[in-house]
Protein backbone atom coordinates (compact mmCIF):
# COMPACT_ATOMS: atom_id res chain seq x y z
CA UNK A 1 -9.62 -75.80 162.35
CA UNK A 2 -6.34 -77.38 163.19
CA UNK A 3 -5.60 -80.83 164.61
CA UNK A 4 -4.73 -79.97 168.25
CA UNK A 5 -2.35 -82.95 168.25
CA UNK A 6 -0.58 -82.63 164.40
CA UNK A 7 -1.75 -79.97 163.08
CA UNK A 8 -3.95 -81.15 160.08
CA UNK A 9 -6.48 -79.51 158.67
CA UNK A 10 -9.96 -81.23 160.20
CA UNK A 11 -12.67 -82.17 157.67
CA UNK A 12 -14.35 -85.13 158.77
CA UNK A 13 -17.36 -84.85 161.12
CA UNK A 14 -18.55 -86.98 163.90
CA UNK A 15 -21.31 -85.34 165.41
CA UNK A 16 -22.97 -81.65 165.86
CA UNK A 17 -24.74 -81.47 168.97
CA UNK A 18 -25.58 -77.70 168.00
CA UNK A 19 -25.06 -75.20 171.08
CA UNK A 20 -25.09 -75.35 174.69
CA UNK A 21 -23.76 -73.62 178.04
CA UNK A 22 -20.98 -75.32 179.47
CA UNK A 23 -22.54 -78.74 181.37
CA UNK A 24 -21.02 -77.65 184.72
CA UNK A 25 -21.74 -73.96 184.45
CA UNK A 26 -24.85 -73.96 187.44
CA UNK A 27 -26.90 -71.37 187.43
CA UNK A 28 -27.73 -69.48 190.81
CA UNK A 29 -31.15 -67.66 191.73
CA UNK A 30 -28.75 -64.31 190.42
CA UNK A 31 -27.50 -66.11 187.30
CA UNK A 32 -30.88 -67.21 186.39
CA UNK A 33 -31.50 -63.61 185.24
CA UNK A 34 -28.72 -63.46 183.09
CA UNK A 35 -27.85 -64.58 180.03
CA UNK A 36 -26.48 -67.64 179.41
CA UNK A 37 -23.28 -68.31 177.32
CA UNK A 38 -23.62 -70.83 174.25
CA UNK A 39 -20.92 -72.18 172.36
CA UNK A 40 -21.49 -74.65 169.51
CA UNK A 41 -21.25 -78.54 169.92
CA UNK A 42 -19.28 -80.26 167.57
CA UNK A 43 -16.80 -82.84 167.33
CA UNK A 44 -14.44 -83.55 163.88
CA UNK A 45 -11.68 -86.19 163.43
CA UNK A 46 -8.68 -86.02 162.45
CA UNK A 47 -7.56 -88.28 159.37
CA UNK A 48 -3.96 -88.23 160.14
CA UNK A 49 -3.93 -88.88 163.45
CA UNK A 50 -7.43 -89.55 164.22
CA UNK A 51 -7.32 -87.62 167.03
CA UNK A 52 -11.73 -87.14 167.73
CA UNK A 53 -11.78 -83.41 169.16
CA UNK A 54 -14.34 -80.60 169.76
CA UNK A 55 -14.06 -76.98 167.60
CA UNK A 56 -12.53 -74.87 169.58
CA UNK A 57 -14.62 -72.21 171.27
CA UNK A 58 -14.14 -72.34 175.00
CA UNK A 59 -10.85 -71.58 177.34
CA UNK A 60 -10.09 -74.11 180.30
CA UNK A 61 -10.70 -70.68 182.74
CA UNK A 62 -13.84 -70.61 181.31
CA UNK A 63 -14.97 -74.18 182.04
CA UNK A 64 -13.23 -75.12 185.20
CA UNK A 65 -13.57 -72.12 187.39
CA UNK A 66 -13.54 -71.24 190.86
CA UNK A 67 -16.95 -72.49 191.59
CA UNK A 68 -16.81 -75.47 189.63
CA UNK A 69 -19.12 -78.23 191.04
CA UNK A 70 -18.44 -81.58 189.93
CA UNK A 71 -16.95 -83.59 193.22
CA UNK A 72 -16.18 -87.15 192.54
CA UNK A 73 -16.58 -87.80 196.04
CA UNK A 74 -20.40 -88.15 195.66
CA UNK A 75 -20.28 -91.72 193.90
CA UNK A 76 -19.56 -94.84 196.08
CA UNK A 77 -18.78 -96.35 192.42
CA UNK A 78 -15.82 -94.04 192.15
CA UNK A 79 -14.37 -94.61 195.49
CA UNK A 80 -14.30 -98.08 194.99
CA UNK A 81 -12.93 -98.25 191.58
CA UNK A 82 -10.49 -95.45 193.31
CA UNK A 83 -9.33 -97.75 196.10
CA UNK A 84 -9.32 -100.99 194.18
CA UNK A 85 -6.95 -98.76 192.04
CA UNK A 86 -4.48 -97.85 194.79
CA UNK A 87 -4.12 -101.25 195.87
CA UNK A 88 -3.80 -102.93 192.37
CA UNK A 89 -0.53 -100.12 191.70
CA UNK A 90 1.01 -100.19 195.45
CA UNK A 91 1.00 -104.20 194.68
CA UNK A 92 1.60 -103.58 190.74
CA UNK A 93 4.86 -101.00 191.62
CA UNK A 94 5.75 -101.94 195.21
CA UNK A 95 5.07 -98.61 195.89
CA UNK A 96 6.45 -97.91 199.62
CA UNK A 97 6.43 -94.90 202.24
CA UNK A 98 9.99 -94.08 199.87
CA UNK A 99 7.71 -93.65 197.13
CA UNK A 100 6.15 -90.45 195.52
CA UNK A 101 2.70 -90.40 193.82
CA UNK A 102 1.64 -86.98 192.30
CA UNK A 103 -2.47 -87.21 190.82
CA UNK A 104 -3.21 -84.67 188.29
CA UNK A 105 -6.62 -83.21 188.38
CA UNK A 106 -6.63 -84.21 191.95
CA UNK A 107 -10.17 -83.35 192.31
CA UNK A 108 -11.91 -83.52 196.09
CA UNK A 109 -9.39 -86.19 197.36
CA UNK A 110 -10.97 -89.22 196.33
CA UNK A 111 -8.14 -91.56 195.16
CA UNK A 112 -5.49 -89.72 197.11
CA UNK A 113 -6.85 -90.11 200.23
CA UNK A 114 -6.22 -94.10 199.89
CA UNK A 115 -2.97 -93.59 199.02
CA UNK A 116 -2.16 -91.07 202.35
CA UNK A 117 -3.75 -93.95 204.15
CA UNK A 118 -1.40 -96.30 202.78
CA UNK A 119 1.85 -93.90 204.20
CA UNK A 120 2.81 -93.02 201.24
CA UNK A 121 3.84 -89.21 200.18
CA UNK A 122 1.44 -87.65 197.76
CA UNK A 123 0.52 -84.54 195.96
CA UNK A 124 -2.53 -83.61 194.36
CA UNK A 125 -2.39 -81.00 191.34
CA UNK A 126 -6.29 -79.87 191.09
CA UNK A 127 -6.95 -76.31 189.71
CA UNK A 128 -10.46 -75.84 190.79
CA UNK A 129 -10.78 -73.77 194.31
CA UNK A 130 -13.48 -75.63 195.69
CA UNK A 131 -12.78 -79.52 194.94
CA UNK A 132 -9.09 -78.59 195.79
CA UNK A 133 -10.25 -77.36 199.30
CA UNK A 134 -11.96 -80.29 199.86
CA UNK A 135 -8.76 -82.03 199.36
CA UNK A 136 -6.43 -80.10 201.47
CA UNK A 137 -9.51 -81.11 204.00
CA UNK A 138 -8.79 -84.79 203.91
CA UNK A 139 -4.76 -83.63 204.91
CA UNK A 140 -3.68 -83.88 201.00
CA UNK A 141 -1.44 -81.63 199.81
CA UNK A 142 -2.57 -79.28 196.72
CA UNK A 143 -1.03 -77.35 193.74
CA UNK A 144 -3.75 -75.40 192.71
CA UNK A 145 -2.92 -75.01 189.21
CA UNK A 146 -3.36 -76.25 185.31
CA UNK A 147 -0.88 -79.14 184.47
CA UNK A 148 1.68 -78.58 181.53
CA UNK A 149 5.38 -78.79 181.08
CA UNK A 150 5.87 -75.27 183.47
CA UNK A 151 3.94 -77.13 186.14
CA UNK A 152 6.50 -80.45 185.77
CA UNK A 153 9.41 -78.48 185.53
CA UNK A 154 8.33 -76.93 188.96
CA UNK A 155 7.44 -79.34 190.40
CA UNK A 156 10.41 -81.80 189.39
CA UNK A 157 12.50 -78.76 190.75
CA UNK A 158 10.76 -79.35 194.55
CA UNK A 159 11.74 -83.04 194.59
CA UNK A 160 8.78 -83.66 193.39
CA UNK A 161 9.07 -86.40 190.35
CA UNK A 162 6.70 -88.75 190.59
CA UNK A 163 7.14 -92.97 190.48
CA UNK A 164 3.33 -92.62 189.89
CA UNK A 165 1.58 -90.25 187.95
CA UNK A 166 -1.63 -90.92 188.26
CA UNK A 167 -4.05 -88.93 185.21
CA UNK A 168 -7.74 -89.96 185.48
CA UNK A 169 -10.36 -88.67 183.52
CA UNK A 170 -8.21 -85.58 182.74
CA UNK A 171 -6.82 -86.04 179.51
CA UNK A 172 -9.26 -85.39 177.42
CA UNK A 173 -10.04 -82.44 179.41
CA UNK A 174 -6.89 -80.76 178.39
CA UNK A 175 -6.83 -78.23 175.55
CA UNK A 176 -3.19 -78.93 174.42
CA UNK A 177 -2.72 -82.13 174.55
CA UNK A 178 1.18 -81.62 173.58
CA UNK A 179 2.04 -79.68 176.78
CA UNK A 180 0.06 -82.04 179.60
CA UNK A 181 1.72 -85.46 178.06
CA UNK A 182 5.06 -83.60 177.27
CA UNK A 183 4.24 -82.51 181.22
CA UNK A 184 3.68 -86.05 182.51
CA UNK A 185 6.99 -87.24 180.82
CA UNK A 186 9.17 -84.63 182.60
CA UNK A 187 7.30 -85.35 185.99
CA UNK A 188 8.45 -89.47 185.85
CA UNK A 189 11.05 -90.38 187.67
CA UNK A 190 13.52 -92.24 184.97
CA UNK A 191 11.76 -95.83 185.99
CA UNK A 192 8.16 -94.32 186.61
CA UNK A 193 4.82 -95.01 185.74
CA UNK A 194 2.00 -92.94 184.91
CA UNK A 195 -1.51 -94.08 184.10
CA UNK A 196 -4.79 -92.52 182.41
CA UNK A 197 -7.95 -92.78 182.37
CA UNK A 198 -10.84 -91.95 179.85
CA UNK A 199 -13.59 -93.48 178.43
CA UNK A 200 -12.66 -95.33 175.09
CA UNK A 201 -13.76 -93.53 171.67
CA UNK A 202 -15.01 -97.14 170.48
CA UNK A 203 -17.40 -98.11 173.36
CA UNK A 204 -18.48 -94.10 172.46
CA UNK A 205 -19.18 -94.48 169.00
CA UNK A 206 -20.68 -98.25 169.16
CA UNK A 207 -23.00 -97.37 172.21
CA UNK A 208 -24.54 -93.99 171.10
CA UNK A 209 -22.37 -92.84 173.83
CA UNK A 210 -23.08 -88.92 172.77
CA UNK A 211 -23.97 -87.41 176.02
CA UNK A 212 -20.71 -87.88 177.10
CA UNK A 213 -19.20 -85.16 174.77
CA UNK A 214 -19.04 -81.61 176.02
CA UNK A 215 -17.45 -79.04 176.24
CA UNK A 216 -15.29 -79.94 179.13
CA UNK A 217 -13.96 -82.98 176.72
CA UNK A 218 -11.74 -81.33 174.24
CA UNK A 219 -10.57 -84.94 173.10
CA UNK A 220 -12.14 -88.33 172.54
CA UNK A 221 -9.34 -91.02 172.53
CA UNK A 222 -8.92 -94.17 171.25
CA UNK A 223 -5.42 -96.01 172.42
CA UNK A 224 -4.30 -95.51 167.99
CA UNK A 225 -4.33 -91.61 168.90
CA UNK A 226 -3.07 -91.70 172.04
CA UNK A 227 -0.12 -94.25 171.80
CA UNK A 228 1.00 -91.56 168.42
CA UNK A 229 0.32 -88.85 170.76
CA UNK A 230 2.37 -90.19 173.50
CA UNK A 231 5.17 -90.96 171.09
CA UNK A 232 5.89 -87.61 169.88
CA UNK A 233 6.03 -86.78 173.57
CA UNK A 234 8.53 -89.00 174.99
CA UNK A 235 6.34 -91.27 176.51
CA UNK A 236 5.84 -95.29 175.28
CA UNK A 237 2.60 -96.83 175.88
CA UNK A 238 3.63 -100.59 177.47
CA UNK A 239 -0.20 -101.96 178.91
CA UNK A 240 -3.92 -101.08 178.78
CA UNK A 241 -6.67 -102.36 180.44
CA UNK A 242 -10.24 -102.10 180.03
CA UNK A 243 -12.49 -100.68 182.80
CA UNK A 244 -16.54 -100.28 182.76
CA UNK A 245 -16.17 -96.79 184.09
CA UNK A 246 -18.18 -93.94 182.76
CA UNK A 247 -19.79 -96.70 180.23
CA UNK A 248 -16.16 -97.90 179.28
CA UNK A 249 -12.72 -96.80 179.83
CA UNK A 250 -9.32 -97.58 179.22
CA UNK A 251 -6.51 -97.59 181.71
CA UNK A 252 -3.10 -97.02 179.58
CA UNK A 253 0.21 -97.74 181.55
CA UNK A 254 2.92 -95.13 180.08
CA UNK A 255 6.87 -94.39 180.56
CA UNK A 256 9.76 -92.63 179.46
CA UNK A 257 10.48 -93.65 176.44
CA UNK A 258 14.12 -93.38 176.61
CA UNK A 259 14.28 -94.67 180.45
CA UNK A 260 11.49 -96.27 181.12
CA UNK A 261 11.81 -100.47 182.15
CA UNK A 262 8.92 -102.17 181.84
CA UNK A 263 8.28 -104.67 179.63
CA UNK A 264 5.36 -104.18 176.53
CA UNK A 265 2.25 -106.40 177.34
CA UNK A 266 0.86 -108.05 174.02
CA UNK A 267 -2.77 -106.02 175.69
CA UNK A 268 -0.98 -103.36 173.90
CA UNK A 269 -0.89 -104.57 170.07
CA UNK A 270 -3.79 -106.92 170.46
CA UNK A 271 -6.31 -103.15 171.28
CA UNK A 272 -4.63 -101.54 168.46
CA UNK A 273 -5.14 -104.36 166.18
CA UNK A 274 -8.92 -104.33 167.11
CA UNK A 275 -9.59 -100.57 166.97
CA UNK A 276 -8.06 -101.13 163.14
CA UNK A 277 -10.92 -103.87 162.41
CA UNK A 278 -13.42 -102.41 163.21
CA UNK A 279 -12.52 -98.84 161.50
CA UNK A 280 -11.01 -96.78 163.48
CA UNK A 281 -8.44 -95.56 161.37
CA UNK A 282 -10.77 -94.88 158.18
CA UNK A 283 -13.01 -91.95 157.70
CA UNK A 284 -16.20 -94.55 156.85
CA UNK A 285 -16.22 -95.44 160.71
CA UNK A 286 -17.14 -92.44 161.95
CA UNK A 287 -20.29 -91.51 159.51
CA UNK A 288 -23.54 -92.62 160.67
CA UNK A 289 -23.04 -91.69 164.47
CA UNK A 290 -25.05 -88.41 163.85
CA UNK A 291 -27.57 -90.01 162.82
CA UNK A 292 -27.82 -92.71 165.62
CA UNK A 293 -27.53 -89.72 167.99
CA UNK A 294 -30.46 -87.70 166.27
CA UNK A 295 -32.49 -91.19 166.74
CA UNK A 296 -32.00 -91.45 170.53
CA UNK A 297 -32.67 -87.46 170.51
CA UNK A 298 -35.77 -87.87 169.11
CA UNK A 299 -37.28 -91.17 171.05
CA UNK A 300 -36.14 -89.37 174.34
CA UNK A 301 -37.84 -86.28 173.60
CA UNK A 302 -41.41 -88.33 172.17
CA UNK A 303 -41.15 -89.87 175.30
CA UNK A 304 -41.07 -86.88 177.84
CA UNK A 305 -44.01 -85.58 175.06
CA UNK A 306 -46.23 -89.05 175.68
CA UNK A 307 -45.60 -88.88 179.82
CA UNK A 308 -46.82 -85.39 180.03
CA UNK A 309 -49.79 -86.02 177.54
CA UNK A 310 -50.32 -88.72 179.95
CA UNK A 311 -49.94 -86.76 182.87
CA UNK A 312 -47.50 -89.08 183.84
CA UNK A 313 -44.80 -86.93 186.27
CA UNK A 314 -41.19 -87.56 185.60
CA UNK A 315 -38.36 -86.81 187.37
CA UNK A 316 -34.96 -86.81 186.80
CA UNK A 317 -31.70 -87.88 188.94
CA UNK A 318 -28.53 -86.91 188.31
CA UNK A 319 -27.26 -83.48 187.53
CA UNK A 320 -24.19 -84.68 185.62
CA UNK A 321 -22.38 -83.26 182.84
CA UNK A 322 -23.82 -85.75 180.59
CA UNK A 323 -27.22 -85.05 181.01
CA UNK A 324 -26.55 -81.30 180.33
CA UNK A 325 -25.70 -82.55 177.28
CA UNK A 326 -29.46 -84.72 176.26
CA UNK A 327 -31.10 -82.21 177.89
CA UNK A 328 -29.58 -78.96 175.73
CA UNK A 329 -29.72 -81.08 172.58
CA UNK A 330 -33.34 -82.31 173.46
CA UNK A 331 -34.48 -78.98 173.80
CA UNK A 332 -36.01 -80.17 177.54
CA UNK A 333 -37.37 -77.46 179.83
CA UNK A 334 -38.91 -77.83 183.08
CA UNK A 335 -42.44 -78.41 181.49
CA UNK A 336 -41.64 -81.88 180.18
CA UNK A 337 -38.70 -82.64 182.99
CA UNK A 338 -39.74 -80.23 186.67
CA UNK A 339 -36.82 -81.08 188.59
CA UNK A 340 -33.80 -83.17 188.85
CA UNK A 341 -32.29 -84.51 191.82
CA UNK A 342 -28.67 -84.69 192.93
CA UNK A 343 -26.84 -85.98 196.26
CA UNK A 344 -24.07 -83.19 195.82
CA UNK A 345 -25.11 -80.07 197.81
CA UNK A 346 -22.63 -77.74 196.22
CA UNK A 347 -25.24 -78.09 193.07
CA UNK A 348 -28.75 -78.62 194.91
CA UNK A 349 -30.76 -75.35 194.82
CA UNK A 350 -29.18 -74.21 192.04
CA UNK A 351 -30.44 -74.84 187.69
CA UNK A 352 -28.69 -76.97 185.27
CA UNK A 353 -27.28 -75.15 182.51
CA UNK A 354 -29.53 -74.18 179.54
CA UNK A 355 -32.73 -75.71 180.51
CA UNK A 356 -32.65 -74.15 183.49
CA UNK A 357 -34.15 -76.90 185.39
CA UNK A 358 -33.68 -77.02 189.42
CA UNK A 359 -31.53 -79.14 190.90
CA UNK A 360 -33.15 -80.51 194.54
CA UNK A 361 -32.22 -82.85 197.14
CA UNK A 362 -34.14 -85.72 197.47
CA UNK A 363 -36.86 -85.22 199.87
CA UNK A 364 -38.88 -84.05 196.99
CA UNK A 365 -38.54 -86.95 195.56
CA UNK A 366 -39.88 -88.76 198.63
CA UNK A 367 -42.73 -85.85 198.74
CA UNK A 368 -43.56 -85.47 194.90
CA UNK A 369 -43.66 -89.86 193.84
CA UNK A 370 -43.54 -89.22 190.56
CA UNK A 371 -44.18 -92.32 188.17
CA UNK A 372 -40.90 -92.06 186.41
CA UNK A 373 -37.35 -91.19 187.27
CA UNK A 374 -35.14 -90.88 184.32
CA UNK A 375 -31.35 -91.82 185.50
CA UNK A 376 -29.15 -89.24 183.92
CA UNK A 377 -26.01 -91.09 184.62
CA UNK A 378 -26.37 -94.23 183.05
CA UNK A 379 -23.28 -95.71 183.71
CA UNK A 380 -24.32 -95.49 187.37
CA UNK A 381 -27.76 -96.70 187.60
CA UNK A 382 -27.26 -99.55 189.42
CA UNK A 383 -25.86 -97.46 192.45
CA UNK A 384 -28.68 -94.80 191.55
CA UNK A 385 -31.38 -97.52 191.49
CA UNK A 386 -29.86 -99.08 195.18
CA UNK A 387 -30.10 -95.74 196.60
CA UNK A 388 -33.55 -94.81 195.48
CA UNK A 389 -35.45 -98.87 195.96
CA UNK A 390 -38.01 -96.77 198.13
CA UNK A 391 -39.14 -95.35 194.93
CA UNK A 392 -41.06 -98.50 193.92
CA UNK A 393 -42.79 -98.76 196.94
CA UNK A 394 -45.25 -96.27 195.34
CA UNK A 395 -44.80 -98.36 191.51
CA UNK A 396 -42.22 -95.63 190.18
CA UNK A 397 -40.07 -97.04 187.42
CA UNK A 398 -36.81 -96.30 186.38
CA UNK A 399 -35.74 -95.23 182.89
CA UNK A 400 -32.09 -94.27 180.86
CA UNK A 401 -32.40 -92.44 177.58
CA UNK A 402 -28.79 -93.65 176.52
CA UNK A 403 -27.77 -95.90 174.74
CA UNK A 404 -31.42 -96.42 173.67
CA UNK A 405 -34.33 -95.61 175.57
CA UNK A 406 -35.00 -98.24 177.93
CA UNK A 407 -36.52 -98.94 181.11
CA UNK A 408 -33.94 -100.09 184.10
């Protein structure tokens, strides 16, 4: 396999999860019947860029289809870090009712609809029927297609260039990574800004952080790959933040290179010289993380084992991309895990993918009281663990299997 950013030859492992459905592939009563789809897990680096990617096996039509069910919309987390976001860059850009903010993988609306309260035009580009729909609901409007430099040059053709690009949690989604940034550069105004969002390949490889690669993630980032990335691209890196989200993110702040006028924050040189301390750019870094991964595998799994042995019931909450993930790799069926609960109702009555476990709404969880409830979505179990404080009344404890297992 090529590099998908330079073109080198990939050698160097980080992790082989083995096979697994796509995470947000649901299963229906129908489906249930029918075979499943597996493609293998793995992730290599590249040593010239070090660019952390998947094999490729799997098309973006295959993994974000029509009935795709992931709706951001669903975690007051989110909207909150979504609408601290729109004020920080309205303040940040003096962004006005004269300004134009285009969000790629737009998803239901959540960030978007601050900015349409704040009077100022937007346009959502979200490729996925259902979350797009939910958009246009919330009056935003939507290009319902896949971002790359066709897209820009469309859409910079409307009157549509963008002061703020906005690019969360959708760059490492992309399977050429080339054509979206190349995209985003054409789509700036001369002077604008665009910023993205993903979670950070260090706080990934130092926190055991597996669950969080799939299929859906062709790319795992650190700001060394990205900022080389950019650059060949025509955009210049110029600020990055760090955010907690999905169990640690980076916000990079990105221009034309050749118009852009903001100034370089030292943020910017002080990251890069950190992710070169602690390894990033050497192949030792990167060995060892299999077998940390194989080690949380394995208590996670002797754990379900000892509950059921037991007869301790466990439930789970969450049916989120990363626990697809655990749960494939785990080899977990609905003997050692019955159901797992989920707020979203486009995904309640239906199976995660794989282990074909069923995905309820939460009055079983009120009926059942089981004496465990494993949070799938660590990085939200404070908000999971608010929303479900009932559950101690009747002495049920809360457990996360990531980084280590651990009770919450």
């Amino acid at each position: 396999m090529k590099c998908r950013h330079c073109g080198a030859d990939l050698k160097l492992p980080l992790v082989d999860l083995g096979s697994a459905p796509p995470s947000n592939a649901y299963l229906t009563e129908s489906t249930l019947r029918a075979p499943e789809r597996w493609f293998p897990l793995r992730v290599l680096v590249c040593e010239d860029c070090w660019l952390a990617q998947t094999e490729d096996f799997t098309q973006a039509h295959e993994l974000f289809s029509t009935d795709y069910a992931y709706f951001s919309g669903f975690s007051r987390t989110w909207l909150a870090h979504c609408e601290r976001y729109v004020n920080d860059m309205v303040m940040r850009l003096q962004l006005t009712a004269a300004s134009q903010v285009v969000e790629i993988a737009a998803n239901d609306g959540s960030l978007l609809q601050y900015v349409l309260a704040r009077g100022i035009p937007c346009t959502g580009v979200e490729p996925t029927a259902d979350t797009a729909a939910a958009a246009r609901a919330k009056g935003i409007p939507i290009v319902a297609e896949f971002f790359g430099v066709r897209l820009a040059q469309d859409l910079a053709a409307q009157g549509l260039q963008a002061d703020l690009a906005v690019a969360n949690n959708v760059l490492a989604h992309v399977p050429d990574i080339n054509d979206f940034v190349a995209g985003v550069a054409l789509l700036l105004k001369p002077g604008g800004v665009a910023t993205f969002e993903f979670p950070h390949l260090l706080r990934l490889i130092a926190e055991n952080q597996f669950d969080t690669i799939y299929h859906e993630h062709f790319s795992y980032l650190s700001l060394t790959a990205v900022r080389r990335i950019f650059a060949a691209n025509g955009l210049a890196v110029f600020d990055v933040e760090a955010h907690p989200t999905h169990g640690g993110s980076l916000r990079v702040f990105a221009q034309r290179a050749a118009t852009g006028r903001q100034p370089c924050s030292p943020r910017v040189a002080a990251l890069l010289h950190q992710e070169v301390a602690v390894g990033m750019t050497s192949a030792s870094y990167y060995r060892g993380f299999q077998t940390r991964t194989d080690r949380v595998k394995d208590d996670f799994l002797a754990f379900l084992l000892d509950a059921k042995r037991r007869g301790k019931t466990v439930a789970g909450y969450g049916a989120a991309a990363k626990g697809n993930t655990l749960l494939n790799y785990a080899g977990v069926r609905p003997d050692l895990l019955p159901f797992v609960v989920d707020r979203n109702p486009a995904k309640q009555g239906k199976y995660l993918p794989g282990s074909r476990i069923p995905i309820t709404g939460e009055e079983r969880l009120r009926r059942t009281r089981p004496d465990v409830i494993l949070v799938l979505p660590w990085n939200l179990k404070t908000e999971v663990m608010q929303q479900l404080a009932y559950a101690r009344t009747w002495g049920a404890r809360f457990v996360t299997a990531v980084p280590t297992l651990e009770n919450v």
